[in-house]
N, C-alpha and C. Protein backbone atom coordinates (compact mmCIF):
# COMPACT_ATOMS: atom_id res chain seq x y z
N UNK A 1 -27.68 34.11 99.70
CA UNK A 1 -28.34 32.82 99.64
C UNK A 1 -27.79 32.05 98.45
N UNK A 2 -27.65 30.60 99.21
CA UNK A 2 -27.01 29.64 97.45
C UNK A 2 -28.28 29.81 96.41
N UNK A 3 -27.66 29.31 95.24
CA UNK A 3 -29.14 29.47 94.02
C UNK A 3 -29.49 30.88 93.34
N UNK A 4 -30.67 30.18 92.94
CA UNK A 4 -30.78 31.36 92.24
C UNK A 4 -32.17 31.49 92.52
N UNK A 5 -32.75 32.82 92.32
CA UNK A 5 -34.16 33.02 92.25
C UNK A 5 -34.54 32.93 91.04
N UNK A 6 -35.89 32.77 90.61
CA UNK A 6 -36.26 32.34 89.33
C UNK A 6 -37.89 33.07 89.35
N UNK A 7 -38.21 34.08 88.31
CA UNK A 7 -39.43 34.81 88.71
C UNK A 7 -40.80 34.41 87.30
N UNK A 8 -40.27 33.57 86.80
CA UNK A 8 -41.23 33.16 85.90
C UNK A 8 -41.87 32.56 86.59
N UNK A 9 -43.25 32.61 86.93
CA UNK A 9 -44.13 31.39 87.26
C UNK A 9 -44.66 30.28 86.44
N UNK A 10 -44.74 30.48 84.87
CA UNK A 10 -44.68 29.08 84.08
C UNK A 10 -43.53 27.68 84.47
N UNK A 11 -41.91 29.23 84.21
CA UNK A 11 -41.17 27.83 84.96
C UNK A 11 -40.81 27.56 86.00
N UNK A 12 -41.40 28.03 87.01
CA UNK A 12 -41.57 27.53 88.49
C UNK A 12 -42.28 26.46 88.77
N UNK A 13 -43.95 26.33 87.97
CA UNK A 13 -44.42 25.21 87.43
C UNK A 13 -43.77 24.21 87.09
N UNK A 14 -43.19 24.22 86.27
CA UNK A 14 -42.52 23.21 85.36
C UNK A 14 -41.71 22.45 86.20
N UNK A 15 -40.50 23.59 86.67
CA UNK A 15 -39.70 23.09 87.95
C UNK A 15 -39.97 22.14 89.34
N UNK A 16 -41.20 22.62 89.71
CA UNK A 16 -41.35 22.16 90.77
C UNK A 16 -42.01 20.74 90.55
N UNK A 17 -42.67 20.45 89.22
CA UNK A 17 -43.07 19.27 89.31
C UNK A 17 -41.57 18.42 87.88
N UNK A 18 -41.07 19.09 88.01
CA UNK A 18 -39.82 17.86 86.78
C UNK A 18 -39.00 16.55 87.61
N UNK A 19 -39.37 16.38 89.17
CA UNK A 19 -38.64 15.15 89.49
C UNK A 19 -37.96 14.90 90.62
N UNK A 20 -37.20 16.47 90.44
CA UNK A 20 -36.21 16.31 91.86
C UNK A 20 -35.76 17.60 92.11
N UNK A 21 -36.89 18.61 92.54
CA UNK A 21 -36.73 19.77 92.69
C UNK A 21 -36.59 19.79 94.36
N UNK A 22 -35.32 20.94 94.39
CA UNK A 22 -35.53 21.67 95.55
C UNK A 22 -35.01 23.05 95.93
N UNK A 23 -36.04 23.63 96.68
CA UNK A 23 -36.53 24.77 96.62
C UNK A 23 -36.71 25.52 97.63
N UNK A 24 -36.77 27.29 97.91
CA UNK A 24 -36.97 28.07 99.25
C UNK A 24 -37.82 28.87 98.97
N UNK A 25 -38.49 29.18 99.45
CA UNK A 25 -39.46 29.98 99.74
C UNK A 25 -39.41 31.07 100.92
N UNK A 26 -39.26 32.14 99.85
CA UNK A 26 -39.00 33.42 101.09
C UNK A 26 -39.46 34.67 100.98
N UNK A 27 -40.13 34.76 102.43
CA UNK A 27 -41.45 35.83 102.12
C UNK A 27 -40.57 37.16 101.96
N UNK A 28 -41.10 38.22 101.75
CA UNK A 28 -40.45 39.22 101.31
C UNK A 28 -40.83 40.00 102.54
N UNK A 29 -42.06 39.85 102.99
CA UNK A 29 -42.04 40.64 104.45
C UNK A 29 -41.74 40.53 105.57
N UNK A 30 -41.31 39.15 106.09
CA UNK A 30 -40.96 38.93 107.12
C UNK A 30 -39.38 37.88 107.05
N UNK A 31 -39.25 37.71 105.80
CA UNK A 31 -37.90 37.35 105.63
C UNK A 31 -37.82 35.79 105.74
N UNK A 32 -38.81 34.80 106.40
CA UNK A 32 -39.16 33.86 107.07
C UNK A 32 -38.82 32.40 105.67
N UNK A 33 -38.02 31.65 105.61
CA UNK A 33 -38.23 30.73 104.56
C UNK A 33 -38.23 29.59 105.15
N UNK A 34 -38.52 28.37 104.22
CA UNK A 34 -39.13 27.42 104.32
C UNK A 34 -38.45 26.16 102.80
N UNK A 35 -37.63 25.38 102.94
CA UNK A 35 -36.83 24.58 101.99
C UNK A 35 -37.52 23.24 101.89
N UNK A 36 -38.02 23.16 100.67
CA UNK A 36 -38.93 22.02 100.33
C UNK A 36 -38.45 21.21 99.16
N UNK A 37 -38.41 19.72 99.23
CA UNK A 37 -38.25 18.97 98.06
C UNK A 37 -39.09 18.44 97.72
N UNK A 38 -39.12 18.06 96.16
CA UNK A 38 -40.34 17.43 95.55
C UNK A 38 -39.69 16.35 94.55
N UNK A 39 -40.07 14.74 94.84
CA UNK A 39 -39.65 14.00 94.33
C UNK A 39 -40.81 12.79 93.45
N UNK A 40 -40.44 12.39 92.56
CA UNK A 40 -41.46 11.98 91.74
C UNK A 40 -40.49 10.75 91.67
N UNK A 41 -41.78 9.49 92.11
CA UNK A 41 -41.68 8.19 91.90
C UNK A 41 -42.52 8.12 90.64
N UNK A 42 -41.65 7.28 89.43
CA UNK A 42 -42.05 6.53 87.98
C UNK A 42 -43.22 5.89 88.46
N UNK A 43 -44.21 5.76 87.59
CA UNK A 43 -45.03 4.88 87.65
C UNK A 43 -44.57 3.43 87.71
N UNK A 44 -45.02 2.63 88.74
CA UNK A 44 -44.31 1.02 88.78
C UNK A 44 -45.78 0.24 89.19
N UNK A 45 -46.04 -0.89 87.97
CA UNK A 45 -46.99 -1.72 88.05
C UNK A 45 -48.33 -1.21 89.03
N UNK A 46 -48.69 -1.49 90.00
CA UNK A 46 -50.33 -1.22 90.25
C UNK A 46 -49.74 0.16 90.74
N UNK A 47 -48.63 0.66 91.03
CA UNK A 47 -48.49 1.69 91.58
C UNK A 47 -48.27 3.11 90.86
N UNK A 48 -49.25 4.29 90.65
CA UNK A 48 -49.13 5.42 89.78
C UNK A 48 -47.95 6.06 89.63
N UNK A 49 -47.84 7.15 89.07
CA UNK A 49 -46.73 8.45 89.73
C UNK A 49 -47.34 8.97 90.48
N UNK A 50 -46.00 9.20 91.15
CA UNK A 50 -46.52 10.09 92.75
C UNK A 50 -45.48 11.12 93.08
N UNK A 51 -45.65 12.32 93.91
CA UNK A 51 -44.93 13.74 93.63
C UNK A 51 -44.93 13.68 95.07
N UNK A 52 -43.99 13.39 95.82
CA UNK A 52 -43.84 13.44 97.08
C UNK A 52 -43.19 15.10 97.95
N UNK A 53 -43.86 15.53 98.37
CA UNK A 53 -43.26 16.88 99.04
C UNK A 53 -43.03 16.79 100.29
N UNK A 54 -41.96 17.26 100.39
CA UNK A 54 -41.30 17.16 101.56
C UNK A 54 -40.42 18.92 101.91
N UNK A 55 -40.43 18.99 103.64
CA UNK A 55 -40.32 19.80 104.09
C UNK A 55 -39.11 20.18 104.91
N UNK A 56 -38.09 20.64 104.85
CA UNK A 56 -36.69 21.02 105.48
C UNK A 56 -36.87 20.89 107.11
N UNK A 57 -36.15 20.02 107.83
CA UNK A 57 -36.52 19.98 109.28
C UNK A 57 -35.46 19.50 109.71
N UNK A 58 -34.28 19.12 109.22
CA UNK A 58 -33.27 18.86 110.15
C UNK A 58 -32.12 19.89 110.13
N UNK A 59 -30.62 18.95 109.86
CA UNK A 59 -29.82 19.93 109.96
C UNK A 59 -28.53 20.15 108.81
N UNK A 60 -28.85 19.01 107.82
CA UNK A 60 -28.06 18.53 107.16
C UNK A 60 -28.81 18.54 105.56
N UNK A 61 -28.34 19.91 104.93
CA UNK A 61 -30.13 19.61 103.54
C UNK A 61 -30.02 19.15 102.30
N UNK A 62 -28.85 18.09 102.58
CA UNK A 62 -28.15 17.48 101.55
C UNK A 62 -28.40 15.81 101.95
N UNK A 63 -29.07 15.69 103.29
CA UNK A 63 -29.58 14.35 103.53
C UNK A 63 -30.95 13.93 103.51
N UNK A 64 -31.66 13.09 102.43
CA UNK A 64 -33.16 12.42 101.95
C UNK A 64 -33.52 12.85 104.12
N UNK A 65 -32.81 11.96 104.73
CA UNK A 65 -33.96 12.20 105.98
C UNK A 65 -33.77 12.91 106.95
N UNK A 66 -32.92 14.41 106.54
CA UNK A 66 -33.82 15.72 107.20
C UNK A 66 -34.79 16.42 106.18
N UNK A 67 -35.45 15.79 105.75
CA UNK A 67 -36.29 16.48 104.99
C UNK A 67 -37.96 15.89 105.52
N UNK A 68 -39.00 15.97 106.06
CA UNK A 68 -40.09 15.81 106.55
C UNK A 68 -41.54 15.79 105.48
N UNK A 69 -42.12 14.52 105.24
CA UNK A 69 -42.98 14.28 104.92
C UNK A 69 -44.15 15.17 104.98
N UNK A 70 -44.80 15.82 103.61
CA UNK A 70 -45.75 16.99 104.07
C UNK A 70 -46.84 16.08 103.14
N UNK A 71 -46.70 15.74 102.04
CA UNK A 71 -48.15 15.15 101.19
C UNK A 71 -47.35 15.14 99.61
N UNK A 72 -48.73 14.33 99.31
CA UNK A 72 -48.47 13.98 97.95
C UNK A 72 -49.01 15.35 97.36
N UNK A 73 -48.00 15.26 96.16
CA UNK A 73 -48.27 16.91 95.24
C UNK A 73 -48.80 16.30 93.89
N UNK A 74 -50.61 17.09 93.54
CA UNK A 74 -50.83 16.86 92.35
C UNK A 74 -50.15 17.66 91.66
N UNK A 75 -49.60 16.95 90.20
CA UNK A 75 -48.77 17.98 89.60
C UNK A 75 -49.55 18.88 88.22
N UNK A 76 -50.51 18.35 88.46
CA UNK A 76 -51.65 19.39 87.51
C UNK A 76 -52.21 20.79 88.32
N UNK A 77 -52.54 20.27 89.80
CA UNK A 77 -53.53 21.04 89.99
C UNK A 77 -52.62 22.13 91.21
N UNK A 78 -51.51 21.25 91.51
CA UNK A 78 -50.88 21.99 93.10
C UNK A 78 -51.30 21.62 94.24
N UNK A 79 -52.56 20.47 94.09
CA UNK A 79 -53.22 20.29 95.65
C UNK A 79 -52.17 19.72 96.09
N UNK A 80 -52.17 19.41 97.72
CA UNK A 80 -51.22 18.58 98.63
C UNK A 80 -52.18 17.91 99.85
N UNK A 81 -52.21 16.66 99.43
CA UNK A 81 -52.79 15.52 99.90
C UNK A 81 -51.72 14.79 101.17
N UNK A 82 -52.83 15.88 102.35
CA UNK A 82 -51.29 14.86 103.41
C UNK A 82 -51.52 13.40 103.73
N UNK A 83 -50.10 12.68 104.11
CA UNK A 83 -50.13 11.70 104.05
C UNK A 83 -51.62 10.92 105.13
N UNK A 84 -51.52 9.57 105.43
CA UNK A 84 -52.49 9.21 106.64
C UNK A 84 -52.07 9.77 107.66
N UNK A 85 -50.87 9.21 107.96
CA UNK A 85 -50.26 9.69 109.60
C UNK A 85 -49.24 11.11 109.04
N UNK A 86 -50.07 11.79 109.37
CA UNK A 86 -49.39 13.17 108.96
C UNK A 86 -47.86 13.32 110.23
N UNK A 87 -46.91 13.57 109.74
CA UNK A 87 -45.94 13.64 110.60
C UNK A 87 -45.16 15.22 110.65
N UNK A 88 -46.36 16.03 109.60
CA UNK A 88 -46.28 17.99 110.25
C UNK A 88 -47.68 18.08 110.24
N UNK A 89 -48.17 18.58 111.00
CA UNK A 89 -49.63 19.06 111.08
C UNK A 89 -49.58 19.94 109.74
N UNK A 90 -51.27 20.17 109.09
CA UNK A 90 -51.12 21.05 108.13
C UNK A 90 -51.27 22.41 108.43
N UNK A 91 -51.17 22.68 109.84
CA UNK A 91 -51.40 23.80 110.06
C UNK A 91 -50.04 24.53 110.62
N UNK A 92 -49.13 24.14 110.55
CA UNK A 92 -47.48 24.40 110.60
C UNK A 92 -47.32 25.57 109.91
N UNK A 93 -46.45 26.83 109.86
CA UNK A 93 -46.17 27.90 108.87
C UNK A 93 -45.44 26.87 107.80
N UNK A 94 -44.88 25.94 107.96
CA UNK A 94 -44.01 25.46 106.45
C UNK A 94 -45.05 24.75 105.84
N UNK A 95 -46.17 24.05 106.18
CA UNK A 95 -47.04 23.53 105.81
C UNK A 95 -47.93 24.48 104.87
N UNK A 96 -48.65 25.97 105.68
CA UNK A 96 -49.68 26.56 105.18
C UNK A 96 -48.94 27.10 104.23
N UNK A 97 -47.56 27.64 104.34
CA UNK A 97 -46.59 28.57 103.13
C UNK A 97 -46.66 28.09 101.66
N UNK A 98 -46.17 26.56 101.75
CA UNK A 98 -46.00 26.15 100.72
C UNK A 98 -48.17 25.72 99.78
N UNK A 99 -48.28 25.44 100.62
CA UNK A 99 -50.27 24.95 100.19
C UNK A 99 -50.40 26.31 99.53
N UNK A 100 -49.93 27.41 100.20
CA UNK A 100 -51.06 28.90 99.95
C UNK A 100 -49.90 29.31 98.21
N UNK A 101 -48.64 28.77 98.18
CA UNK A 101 -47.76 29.12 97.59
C UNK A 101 -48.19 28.72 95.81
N UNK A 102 -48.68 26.65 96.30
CA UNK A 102 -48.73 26.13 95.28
C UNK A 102 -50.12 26.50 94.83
N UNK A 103 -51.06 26.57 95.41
CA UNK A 103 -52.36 27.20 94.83
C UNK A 103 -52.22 28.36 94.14
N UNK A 104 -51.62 29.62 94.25
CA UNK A 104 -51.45 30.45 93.90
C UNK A 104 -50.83 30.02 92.40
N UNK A 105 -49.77 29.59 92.65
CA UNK A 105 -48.88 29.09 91.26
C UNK A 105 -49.62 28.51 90.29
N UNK A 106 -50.46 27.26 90.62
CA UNK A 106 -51.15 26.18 89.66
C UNK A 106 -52.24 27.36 89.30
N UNK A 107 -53.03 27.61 89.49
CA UNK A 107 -53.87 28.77 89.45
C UNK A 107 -53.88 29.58 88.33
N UNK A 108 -52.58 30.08 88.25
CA UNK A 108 -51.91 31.16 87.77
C UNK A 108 -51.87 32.48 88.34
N UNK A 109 -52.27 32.65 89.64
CA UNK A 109 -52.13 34.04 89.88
C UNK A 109 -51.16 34.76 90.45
N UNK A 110 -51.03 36.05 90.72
CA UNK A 110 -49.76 36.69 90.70
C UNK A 110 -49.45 36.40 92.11
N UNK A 111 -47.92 35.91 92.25
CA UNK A 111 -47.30 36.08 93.57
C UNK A 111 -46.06 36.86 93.52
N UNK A 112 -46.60 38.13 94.36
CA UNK A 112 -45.74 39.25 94.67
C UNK A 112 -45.04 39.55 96.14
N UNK A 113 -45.27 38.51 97.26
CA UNK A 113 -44.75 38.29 98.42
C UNK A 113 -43.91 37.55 98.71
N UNK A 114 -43.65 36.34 97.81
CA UNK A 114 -42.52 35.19 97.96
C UNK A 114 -42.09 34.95 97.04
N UNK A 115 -40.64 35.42 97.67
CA UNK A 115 -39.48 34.46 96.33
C UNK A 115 -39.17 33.19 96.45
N UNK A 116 -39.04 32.90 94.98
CA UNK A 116 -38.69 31.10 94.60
C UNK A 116 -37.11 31.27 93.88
N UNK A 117 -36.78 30.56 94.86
CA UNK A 117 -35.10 29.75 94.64
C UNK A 117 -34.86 28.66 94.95
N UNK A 118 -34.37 28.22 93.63
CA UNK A 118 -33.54 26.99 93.32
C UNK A 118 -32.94 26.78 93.78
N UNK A 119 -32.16 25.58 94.19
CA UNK A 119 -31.20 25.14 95.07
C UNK A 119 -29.57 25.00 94.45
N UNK A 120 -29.95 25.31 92.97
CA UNK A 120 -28.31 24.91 92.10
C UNK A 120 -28.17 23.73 91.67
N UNK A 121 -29.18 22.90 92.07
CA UNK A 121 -28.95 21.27 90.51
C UNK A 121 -30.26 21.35 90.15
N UNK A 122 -30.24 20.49 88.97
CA UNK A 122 -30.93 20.57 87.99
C UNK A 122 -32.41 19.83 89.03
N UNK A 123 -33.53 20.40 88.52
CA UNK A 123 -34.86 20.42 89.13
C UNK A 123 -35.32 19.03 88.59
N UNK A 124 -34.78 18.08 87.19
CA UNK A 124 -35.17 16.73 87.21
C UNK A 124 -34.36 15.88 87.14
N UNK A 125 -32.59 15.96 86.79
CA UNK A 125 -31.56 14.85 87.50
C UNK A 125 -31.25 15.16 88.88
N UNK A 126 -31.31 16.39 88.87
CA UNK A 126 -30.82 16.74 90.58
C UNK A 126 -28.95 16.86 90.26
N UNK A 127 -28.35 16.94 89.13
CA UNK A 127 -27.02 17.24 88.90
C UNK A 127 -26.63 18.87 89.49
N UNK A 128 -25.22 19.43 89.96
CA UNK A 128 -24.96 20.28 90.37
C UNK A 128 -25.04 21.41 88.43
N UNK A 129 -25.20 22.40 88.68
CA UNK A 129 -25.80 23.16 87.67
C UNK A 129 -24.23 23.81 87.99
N UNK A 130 -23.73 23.98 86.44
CA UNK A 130 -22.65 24.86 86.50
C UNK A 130 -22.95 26.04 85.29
N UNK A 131 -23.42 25.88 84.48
CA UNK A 131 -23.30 27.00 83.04
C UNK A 131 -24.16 27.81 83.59
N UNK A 132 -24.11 29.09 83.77
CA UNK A 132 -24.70 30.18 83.76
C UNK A 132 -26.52 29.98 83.73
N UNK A 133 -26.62 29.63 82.15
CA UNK A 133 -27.70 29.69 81.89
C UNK A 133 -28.99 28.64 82.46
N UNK A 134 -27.84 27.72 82.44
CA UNK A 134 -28.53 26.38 82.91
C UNK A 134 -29.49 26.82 84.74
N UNK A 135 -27.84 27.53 85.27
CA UNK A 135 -28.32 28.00 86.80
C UNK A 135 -29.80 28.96 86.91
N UNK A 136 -29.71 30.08 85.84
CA UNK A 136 -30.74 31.04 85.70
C UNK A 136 -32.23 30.29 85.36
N UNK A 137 -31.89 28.77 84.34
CA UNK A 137 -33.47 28.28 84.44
C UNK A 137 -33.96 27.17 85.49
N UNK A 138 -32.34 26.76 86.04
CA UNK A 138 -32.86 26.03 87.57
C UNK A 138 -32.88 24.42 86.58
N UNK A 139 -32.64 24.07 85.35
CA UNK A 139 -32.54 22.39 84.98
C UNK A 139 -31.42 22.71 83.49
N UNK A 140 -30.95 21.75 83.31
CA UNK A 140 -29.89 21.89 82.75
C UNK A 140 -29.87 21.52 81.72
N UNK A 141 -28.75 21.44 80.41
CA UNK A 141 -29.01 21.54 79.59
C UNK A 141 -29.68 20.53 78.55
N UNK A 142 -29.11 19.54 79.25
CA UNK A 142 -30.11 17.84 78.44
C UNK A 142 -31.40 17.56 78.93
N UNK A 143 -31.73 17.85 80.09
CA UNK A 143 -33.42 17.89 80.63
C UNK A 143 -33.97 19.07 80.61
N UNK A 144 -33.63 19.94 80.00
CA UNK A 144 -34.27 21.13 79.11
C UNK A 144 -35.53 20.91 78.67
N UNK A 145 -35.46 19.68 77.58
CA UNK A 145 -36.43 19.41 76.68
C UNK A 145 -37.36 18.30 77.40
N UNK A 146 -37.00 18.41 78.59
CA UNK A 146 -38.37 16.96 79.37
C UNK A 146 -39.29 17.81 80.34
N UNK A 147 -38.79 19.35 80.19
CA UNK A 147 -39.50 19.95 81.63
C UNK A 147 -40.55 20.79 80.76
C-alpha cells in the first residue's frame, strides 16, 4: 500500500483535522478499506470554518470529484453532520467505518481493528512528502508547527 501507517492516535487527530488530509482506513479483519479526504474551508465573512469529509467513490483518487460528499467534520468533537441532500446514505460501510472510526479517535479510546494511512503529502499543504521523517508523521517539515 502507498503511505504510510501512522499509530499514534494524538497525531491522527491532529492529522485528520490540519486541512487537507487524506487517508485509508483498513480493518484488520476483513481487510476491507475505505479512502477519505478532509478539507477545511478558512473562515470567510458570515461564513465559519468548515471540515468537509469526503469519501473515495470513483476511479481516479487524485481527482477533487471522485471523491463523495459524506458531512461536515467537527474538528473538536469527530461528529459528522451529513449534508441536507445526503448523496451516501449514512448507513453505507464507508459511511458507518469512518463515524465509528472518528468517535473512537476524538474520544480517545483505543483502536485496535483499523489501520490509519496517510496518503504521502503533507495532511495541511497537501505537498508530496519526501524526507523520511516528514513521511513517518504524515505533514511536513514547515507545517509541523501549525498541526
Amino acid at each position: 500500500m502507498n503511505g504510510h501507517e501512522i499509530t499514534d492516535l494524538g497525531t491522527i487527530r491532529k492529522l485528520v483535522v490540519a486541512g487537507k488530509a487524506i487517508f485509508t482506513l483498513v480493518s484488520k479483519a476483513t481487510g476491507k478499506r475505505f479512502t477519505y479526504k478532509v478539507n477545511k474551508k478558512e473562515a470567510n465573512g458570515a461564513y465559519p470554518e468548515t471540515y468537509f469529509l469526503s469519501v473515495f467513490t470513483g476511479t481516479d483518487n487524485t481527482a477533487w470529484n471522485h471523491y463523495t460528499l459524506l458531512g461536515m467534520l467537527d474538528p473538536t468533537t469527530g461528529n459528522v453532520r451529513s449534508p441536507r441532500a445526503e448523496r451516501i446514505a449514512s448507513d453505507t460501510p464507508s459511511a458507518v467505518a469512518v463515524r465509528w472510526y472518528l468517535d473512537r479517535l476524538f474520544r480517545e479510546l483505543p483502536i485496535t481493528t483499523v489501520e490509519y494511512w496517510h496518503e504521502g503529502k503533507c495532511a495541511r499543504c497537501g505537498r508530496v512528502l519526501t524526507v523520511p521523517d516528514s513521511i513517518a508523521a504524515g505533514v511536513g517539515p514547515e507545517c509541523i508547527n501549525y498541526v
